[in-house]
PDB file of N, CA and C in Angstrom:
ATOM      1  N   UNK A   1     119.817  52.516 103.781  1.00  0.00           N
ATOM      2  CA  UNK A   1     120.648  53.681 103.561  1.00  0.00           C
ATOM      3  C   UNK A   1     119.901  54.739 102.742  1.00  0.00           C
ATOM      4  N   UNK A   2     119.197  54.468 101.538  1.00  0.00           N
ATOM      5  CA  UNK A   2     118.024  55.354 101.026  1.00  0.00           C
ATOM      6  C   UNK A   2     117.111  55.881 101.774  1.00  0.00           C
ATOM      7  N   UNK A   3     116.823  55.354 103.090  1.00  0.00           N
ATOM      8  CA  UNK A   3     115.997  56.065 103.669  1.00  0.00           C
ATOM      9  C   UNK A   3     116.648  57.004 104.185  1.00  0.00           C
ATOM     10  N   UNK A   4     117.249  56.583 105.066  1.00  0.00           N
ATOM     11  CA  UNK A   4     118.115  57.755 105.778  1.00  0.00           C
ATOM     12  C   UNK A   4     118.539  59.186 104.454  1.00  0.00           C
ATOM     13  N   UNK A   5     118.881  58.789 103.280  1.00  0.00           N
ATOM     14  CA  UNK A   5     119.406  59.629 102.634  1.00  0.00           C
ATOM     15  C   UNK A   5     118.048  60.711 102.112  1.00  0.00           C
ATOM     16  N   UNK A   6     116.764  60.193 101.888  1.00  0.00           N
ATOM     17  CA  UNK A   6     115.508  61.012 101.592  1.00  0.00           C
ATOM     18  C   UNK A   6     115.234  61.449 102.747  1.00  0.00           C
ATOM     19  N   UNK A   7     115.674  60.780 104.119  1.00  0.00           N
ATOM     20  CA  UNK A   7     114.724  61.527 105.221  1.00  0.00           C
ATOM     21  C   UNK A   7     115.548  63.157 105.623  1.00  0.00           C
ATOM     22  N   UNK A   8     116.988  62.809 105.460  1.00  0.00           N
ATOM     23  CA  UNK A   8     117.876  64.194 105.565  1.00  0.00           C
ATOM     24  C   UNK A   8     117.283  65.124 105.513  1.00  0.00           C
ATOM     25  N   UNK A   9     116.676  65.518 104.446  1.00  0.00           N
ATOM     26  CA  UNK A   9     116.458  66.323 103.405  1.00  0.00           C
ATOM     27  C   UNK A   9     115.066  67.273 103.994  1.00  0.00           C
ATOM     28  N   UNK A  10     114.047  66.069 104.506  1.00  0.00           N
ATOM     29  CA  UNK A  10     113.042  66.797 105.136  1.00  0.00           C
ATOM     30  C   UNK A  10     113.511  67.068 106.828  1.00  0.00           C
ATOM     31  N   UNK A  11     114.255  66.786 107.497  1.00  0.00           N
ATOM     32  CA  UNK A  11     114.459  67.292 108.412  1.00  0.00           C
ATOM     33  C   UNK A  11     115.087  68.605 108.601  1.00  0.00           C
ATOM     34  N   UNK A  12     116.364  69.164 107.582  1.00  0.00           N
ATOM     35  CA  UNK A  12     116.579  70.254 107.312  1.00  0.00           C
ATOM     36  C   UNK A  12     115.765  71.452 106.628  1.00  0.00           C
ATOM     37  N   UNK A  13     114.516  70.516 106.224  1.00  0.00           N
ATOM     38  CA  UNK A  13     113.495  71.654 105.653  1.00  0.00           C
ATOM     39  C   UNK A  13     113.083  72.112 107.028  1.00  0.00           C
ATOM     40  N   UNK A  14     112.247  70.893 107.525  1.00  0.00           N
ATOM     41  CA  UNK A  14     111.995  71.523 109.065  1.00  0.00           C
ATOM     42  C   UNK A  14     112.517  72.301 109.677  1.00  0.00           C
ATOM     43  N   UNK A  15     113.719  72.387 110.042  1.00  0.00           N
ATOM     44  CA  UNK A  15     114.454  73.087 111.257  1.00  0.00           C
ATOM     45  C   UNK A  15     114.745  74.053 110.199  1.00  0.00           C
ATOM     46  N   UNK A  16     115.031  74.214 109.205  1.00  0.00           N
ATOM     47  CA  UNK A  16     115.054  76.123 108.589  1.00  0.00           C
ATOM     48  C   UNK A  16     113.603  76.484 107.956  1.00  0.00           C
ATOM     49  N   UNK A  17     112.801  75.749 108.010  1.00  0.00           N
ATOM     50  CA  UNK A  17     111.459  76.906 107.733  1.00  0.00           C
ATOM     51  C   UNK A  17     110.508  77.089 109.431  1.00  0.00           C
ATOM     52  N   UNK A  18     111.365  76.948 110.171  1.00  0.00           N
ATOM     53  CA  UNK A  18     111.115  77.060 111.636  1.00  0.00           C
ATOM     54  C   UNK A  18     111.004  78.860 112.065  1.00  0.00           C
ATOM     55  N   UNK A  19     110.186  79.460 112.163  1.00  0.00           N
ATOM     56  CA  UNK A  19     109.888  80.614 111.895  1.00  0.00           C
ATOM     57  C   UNK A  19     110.762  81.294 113.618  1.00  0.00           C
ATOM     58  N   UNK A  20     111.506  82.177 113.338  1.00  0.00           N
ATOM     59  CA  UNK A  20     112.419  82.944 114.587  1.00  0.00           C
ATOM     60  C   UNK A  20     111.312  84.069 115.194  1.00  0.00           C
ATOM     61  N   UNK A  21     111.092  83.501 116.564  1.00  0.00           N
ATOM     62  CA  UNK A  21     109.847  84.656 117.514  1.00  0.00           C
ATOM     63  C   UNK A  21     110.908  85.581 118.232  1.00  0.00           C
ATOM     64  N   UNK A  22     110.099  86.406 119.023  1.00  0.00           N
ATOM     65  CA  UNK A  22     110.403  87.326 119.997  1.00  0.00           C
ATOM     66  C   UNK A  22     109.531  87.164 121.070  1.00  0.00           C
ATOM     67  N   UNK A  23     109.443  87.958 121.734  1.00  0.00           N
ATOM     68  CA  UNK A  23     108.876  87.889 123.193  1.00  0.00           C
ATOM     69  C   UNK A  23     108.508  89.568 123.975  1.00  0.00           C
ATOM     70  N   UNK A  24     107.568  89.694 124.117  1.00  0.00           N
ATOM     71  CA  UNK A  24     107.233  90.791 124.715  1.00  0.00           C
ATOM     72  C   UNK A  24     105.859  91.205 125.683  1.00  0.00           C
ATOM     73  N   UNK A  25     105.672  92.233 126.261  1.00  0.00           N
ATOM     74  CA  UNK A  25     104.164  92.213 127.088  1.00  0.00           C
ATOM     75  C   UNK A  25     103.562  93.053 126.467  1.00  0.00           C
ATOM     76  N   UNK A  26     102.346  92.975 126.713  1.00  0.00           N
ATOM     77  CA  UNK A  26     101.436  93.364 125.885  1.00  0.00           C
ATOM     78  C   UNK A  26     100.221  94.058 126.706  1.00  0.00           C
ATOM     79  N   UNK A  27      99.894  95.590 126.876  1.00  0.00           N
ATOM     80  CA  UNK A  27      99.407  96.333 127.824  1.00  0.00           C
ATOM     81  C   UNK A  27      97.949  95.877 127.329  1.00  0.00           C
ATOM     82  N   UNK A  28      96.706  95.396 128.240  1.00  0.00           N
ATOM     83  CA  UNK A  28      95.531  95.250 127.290  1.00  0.00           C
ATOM     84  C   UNK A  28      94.770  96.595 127.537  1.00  0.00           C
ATOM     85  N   UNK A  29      93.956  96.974 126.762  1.00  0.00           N
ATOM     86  CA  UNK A  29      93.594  98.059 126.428  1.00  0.00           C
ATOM     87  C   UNK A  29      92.067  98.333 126.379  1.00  0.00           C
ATOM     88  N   UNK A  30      91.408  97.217 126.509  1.00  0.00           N
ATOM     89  CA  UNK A  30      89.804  97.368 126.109  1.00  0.00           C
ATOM     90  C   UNK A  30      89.176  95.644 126.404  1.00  0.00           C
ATOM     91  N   UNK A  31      88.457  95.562 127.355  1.00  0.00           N
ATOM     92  CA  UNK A  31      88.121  94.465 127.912  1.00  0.00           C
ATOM     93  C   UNK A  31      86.200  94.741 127.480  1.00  0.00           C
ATOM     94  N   UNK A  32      85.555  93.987 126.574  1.00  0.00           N
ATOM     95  CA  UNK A  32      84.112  93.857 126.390  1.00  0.00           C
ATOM     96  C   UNK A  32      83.715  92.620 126.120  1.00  0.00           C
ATOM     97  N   UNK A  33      82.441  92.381 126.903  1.00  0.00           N
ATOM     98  CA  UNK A  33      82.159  91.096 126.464  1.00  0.00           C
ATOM     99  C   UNK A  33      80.999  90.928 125.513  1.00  0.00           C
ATOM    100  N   UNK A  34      81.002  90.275 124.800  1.00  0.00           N
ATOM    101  CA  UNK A  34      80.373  89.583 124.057  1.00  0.00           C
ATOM    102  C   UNK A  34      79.236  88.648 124.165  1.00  0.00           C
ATOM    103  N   UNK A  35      78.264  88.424 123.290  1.00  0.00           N
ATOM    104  CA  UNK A  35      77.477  87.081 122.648  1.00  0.00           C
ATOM    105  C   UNK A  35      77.572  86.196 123.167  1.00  0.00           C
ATOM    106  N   UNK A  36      77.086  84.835 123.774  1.00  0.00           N
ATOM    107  CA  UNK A  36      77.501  83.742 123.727  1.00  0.00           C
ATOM    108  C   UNK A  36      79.085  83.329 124.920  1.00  0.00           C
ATOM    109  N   UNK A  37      79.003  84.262 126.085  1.00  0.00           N
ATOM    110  CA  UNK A  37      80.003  83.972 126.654  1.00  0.00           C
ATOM    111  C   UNK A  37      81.196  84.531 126.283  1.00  0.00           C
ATOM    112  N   UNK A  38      81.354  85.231 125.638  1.00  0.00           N
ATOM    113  CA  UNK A  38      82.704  85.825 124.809  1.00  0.00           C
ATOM    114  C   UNK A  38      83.384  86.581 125.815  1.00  0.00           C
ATOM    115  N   UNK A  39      84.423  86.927 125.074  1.00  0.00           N
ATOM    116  CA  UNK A  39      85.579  88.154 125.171  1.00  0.00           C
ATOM    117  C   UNK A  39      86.198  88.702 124.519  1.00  0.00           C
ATOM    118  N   UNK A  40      85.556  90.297 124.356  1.00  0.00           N
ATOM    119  CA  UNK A  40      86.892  90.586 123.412  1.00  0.00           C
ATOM    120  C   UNK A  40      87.599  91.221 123.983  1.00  0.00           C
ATOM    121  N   UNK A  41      89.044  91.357 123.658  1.00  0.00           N
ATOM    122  CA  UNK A  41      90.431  91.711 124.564  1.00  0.00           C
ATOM    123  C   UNK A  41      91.159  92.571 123.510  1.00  0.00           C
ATOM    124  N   UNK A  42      91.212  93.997 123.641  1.00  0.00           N
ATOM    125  CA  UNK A  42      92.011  95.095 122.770  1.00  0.00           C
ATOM    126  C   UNK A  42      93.391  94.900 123.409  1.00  0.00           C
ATOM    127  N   UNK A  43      95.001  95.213 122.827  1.00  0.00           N
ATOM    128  CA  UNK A  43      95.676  95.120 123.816  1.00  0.00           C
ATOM    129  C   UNK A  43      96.921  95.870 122.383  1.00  0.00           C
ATOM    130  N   UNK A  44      97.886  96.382 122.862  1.00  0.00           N
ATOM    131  CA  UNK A  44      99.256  96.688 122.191  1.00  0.00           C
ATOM    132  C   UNK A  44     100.254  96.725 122.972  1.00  0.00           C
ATOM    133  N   UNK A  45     101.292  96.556 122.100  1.00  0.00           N
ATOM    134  CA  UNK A  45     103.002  95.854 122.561  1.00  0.00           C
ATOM    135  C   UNK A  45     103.983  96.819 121.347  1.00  0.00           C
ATOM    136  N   UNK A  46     104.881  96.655 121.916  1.00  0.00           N
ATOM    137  CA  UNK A  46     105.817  97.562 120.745  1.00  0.00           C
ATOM    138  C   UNK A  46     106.629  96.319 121.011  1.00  0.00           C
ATOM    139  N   UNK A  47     107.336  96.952 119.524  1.00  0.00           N
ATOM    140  CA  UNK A  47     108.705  96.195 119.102  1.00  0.00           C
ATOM    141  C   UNK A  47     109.313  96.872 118.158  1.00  0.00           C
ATOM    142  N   UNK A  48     110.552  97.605 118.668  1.00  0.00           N
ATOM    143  CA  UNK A  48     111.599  98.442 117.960  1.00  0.00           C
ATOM    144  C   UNK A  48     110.943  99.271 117.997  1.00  0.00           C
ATOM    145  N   UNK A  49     109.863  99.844 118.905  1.00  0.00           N
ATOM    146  CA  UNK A  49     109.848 101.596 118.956  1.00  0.00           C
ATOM    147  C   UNK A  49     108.392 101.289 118.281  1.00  0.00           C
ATOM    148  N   UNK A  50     107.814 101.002 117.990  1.00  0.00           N
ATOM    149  CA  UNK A  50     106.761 100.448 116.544  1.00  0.00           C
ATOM    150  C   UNK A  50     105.837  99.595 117.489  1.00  0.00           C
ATOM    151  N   UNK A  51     104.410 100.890 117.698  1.00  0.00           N
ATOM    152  CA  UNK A  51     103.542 100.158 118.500  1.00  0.00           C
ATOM    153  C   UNK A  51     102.647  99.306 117.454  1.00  0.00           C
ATOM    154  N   UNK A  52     102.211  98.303 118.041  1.00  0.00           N
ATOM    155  CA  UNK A  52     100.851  97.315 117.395  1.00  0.00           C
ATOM    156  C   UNK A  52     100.207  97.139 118.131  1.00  0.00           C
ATOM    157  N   UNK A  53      98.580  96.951 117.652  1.00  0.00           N
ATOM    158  CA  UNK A  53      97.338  96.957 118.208  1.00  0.00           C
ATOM    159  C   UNK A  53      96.947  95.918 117.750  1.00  0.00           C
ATOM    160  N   UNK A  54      95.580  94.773 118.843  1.00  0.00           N
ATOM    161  CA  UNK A  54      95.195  93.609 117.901  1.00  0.00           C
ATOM    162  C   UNK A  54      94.296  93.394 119.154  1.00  0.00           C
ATOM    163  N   UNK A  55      93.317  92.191 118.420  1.00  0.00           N
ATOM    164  CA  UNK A  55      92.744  92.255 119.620  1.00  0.00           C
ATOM    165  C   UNK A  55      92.696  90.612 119.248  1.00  0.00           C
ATOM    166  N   UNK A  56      91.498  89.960 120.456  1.00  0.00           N
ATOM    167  CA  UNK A  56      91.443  88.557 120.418  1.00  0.00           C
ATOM    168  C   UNK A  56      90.071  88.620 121.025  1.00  0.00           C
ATOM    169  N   UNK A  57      89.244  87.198 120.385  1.00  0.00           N
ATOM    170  CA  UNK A  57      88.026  86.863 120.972  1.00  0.00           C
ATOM    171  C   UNK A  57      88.456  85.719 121.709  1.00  0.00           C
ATOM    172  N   UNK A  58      87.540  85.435 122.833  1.00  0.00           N
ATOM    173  CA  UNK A  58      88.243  84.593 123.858  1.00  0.00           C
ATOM    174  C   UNK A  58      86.738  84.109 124.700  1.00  0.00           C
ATOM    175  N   UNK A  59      87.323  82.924 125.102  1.00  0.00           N
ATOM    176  CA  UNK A  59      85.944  82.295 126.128  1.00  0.00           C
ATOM    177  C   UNK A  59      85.817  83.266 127.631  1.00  0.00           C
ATOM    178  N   UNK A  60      85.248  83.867 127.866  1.00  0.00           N
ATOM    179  CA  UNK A  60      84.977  84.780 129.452  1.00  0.00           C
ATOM    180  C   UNK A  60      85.897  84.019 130.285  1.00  0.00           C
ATOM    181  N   UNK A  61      86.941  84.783 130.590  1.00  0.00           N
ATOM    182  CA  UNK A  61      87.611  83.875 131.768  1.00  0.00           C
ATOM    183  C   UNK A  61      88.061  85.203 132.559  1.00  0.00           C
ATOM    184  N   UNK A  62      88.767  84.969 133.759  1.00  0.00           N
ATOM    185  CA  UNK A  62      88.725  86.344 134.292  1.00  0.00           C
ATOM    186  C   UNK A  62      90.716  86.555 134.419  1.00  0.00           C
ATOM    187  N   UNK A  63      90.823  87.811 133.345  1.00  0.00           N
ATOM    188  CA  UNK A  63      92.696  87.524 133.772  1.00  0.00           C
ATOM    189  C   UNK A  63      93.002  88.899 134.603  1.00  0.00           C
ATOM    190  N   UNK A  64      93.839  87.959 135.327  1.00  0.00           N
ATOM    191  CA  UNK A  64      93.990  88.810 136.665  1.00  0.00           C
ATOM    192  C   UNK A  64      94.897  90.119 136.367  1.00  0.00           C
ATOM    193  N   UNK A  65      95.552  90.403 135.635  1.00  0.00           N
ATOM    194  CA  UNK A  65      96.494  91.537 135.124  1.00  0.00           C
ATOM    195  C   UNK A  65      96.072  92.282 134.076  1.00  0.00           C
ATOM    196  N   UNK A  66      96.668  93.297 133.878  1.00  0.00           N
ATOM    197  CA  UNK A  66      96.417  94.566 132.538  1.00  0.00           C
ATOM    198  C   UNK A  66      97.477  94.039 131.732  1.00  0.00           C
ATOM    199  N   UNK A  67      97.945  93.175 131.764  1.00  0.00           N
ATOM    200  CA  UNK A  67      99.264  92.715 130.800  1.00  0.00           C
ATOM    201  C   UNK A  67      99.399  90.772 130.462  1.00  0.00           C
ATOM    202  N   UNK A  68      99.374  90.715 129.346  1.00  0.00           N
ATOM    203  CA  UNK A  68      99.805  89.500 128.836  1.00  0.00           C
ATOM    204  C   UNK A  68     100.942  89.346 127.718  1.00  0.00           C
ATOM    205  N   UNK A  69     101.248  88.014 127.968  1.00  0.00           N
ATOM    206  CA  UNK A  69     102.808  87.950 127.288  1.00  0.00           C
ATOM    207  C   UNK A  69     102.249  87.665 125.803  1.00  0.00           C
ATOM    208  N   UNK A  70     103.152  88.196 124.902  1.00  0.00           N
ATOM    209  CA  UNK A  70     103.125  88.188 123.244  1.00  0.00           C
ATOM    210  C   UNK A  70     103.966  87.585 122.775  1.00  0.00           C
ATOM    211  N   UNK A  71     103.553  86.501 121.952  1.00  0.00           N
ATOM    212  CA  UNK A  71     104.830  85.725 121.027  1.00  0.00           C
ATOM    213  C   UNK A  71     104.537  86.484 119.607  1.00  0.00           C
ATOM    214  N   UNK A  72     105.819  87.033 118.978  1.00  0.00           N
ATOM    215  CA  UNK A  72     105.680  87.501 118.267  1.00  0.00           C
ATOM    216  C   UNK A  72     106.538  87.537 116.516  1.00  0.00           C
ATOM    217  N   UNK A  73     106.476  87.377 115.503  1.00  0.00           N
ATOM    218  CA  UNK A  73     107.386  86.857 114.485  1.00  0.00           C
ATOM    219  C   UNK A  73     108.653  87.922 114.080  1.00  0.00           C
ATOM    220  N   UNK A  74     109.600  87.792 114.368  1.00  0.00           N
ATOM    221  CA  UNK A  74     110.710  89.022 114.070  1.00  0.00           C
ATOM    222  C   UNK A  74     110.749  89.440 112.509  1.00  0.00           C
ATOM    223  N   UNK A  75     110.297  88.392 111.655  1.00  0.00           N
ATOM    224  CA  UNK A  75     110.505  88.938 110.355  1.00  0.00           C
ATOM    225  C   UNK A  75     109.083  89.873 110.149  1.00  0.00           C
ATOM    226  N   UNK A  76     107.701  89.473 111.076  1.00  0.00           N
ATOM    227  CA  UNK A  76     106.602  90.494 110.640  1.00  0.00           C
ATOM    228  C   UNK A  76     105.823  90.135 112.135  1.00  0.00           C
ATOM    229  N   UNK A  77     106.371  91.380 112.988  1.00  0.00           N
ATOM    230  CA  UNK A  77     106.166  91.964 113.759  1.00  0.00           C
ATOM    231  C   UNK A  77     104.432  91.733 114.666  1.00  0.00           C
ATOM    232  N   UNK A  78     103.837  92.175 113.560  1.00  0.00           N
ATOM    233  CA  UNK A  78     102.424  92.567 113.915  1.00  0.00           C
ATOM    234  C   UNK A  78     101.605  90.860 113.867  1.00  0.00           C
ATOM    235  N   UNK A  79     102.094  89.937 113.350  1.00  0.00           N
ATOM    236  CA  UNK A  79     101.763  88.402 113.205  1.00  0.00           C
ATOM    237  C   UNK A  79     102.397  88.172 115.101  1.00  0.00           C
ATOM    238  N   UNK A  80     101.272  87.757 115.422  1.00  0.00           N
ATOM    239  CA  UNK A  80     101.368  87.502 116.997  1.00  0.00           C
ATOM    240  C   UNK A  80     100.177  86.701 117.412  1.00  0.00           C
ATOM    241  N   UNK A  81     100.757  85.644 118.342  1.00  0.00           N
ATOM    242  CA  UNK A  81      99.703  85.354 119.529  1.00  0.00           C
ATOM    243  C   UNK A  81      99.937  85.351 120.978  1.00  0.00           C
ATOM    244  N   UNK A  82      98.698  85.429 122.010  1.00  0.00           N
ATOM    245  CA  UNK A  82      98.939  85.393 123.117  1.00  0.00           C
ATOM    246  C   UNK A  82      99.252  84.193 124.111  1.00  0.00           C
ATOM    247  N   UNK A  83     100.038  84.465 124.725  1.00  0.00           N
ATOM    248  CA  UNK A  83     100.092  83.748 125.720  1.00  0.00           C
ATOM    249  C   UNK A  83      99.446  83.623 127.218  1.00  0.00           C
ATOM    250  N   UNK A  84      98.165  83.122 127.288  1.00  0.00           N
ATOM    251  CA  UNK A  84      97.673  83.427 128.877  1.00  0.00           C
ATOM    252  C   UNK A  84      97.426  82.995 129.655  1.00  0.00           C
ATOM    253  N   UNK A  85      97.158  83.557 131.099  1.00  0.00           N
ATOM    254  CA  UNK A  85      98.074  82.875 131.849  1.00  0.00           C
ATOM    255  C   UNK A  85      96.648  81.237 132.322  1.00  0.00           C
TER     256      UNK A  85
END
């Protein structure tokens, strides 16, 4: 019964420090490659009117669209990663 009663405790930590995303596309903007096989990928997405810019280094792969999907944090916006395909 003690266990159960200490384990409560961290499971409700879990599920409320569980950070709330959003979802959006993300126009890419600047495709160069790099060193060593690279990629770098410029790209921005808005959220609430409020554009952001970011980019990502990436292994050379070839993505077939000008757009990739953005997971993104509702409490701070500009904290994002990609999703590809």
């Amino acid at each position: 019964m003690k266990r159960i009663l200490v384990f409560i405790p961290f499971v409700l930590l879990f599920t409320a420090c569980k950070e709330l995303t959003g979802e959006t596309r993300a126009r890419i903007v600047q495709r160069k490659k790099m060193p060593a096989g690279k990629l770098l990928i410029s790209y921005q997405y808005s959220v609430d009117n409020v554009r952001y810019s970011d980019s990502l280094v990436m292994q050379n792969r070839v993505l077939s669209d000008d757009s990739v999907r953005v997971i993104y944090s509702l409490s701070v916006p500009s904290r994002n990663h990609l999703e590809l395909p």
